[in-house]
Protein backbone atom coordinates (compact mmCIF):
# COMPACT_ATOMS: atom_id res chain seq x y z
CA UNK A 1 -88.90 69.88 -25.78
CA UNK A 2 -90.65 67.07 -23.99
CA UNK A 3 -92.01 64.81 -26.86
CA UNK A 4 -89.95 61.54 -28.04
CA UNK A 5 -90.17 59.63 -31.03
CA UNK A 6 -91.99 56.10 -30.70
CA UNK A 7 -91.57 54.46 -34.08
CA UNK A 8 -92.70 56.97 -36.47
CA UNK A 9 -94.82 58.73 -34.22
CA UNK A 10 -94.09 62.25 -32.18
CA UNK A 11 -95.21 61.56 -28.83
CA UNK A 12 -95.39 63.73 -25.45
CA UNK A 13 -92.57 62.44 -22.82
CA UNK A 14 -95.96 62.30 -20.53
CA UNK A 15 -97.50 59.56 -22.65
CA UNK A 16 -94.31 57.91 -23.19
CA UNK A 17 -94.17 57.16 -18.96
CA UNK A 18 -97.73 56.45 -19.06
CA UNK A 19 -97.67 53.91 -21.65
CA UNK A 20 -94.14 52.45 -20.26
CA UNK A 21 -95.40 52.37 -16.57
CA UNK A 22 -98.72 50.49 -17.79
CA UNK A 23 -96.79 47.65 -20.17
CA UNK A 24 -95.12 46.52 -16.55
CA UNK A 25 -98.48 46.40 -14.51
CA UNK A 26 -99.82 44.84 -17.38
CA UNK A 27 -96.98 42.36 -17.62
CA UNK A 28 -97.53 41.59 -13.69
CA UNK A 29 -101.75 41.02 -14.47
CA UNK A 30 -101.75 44.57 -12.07
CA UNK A 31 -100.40 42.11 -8.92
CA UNK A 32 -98.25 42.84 -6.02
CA UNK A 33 -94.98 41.12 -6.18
CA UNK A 34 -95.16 40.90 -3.09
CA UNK A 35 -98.41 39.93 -2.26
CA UNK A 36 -99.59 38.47 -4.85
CA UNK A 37 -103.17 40.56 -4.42
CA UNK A 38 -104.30 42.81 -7.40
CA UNK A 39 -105.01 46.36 -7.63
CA UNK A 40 -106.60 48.86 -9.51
CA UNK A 41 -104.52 51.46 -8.58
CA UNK A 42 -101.02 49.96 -7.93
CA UNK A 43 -96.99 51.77 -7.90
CA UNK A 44 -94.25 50.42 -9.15
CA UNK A 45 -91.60 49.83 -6.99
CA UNK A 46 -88.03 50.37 -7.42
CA UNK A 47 -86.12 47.04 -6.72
CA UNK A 48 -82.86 48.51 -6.00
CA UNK A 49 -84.59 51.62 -4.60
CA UNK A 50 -83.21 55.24 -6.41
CA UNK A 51 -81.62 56.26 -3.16
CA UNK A 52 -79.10 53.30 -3.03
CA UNK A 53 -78.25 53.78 -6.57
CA UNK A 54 -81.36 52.32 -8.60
CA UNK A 55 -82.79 53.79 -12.12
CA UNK A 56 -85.80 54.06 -13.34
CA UNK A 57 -85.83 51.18 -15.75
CA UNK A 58 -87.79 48.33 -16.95
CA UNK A 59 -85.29 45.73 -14.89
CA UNK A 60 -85.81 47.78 -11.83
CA UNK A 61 -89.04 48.33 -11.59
CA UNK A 62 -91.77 46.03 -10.27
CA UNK A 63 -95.40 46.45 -9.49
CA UNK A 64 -96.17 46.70 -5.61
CA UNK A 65 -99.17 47.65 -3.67
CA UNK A 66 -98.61 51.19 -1.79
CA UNK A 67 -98.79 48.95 1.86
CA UNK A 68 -96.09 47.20 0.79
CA UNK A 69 -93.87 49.66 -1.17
CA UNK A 70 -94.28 51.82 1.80
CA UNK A 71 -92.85 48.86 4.20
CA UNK A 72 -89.95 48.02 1.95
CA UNK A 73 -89.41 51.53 1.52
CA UNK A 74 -85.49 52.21 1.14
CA UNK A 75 -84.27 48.46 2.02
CA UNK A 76 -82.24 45.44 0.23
CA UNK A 77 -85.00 43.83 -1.24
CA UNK A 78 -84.00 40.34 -0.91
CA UNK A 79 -83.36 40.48 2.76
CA UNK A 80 -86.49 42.46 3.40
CA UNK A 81 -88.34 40.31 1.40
CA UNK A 82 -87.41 36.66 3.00
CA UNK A 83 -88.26 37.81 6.36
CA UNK A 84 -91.71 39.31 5.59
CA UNK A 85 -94.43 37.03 6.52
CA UNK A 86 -95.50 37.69 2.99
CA UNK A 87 -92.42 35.35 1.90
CA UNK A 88 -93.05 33.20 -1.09
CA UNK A 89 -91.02 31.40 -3.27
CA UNK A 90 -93.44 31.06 -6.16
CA UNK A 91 -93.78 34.87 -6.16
CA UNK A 92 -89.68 35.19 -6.22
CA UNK A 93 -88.86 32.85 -8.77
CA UNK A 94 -91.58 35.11 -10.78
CA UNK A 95 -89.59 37.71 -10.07
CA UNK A 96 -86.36 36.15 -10.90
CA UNK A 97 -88.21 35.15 -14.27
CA UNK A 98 -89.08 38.65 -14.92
CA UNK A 99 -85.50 40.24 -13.96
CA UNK A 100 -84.18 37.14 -16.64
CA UNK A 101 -86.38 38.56 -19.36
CA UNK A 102 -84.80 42.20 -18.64
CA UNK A 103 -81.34 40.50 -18.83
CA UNK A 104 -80.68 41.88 -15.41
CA UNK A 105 -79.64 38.98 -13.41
CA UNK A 106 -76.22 39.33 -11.91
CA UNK A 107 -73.45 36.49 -12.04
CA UNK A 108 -73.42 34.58 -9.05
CA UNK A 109 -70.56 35.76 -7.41
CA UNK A 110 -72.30 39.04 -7.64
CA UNK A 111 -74.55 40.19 -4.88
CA UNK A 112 -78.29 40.63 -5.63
CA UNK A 113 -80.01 44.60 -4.10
């Protein structure tokens, strides 16, 4: 069966994505982390990408315009990241703010993918 209960409410598992996909580009005002710019019609990009061990959840996901999900594609975000020419530290500590409000910062002796 692919239906879920939200609250007290039967819902398909298809509306379930949809509405948790939408709360995050919502939450990001439909912008590129990366860039900054805003989209209509924008991904979500896995932070710790599913290859290298990522899931599909709320602290690992961020939106990202296609270009640049496409150029990040399968690598360590942070060291990707610092030596784009897109670079900026008001858009990372954003990031950082967001990751904070998923409680899904690591210690600091842990290392950040």
């Amino acid at each position: 069966m692919n239906h879920h209960i939200n609250e007290t409410e039967l819902v398909s598992r298809k509306v379930t994505k949809h509405k948790f996909r939408k709360s995050i580009i919502e939450e990001w005002d439909s912008r590129c982390y990366i860039c900054g710019e805003q989209f209509d019609n924008i991904t979500l990009d896995h932070l710790v990408p599913k290859k290298n061990g990522g899931h599909t959840s709320r602290a690992n996901l961020a939106p990202c315009c296609s270009l640049h999900n496409r150029q990040k594609g399968h690598s360590e975000l942070w060291s990707w990241w610092t030596n784009h020419d897109l670079w900026d530290l008001g858009r990372a500590i954003k990031l950082l703010s967001y990751l904070r409000r998923c409680d899904n910062i690591p210690s600091p002796d842990e290392k950040i993918s």
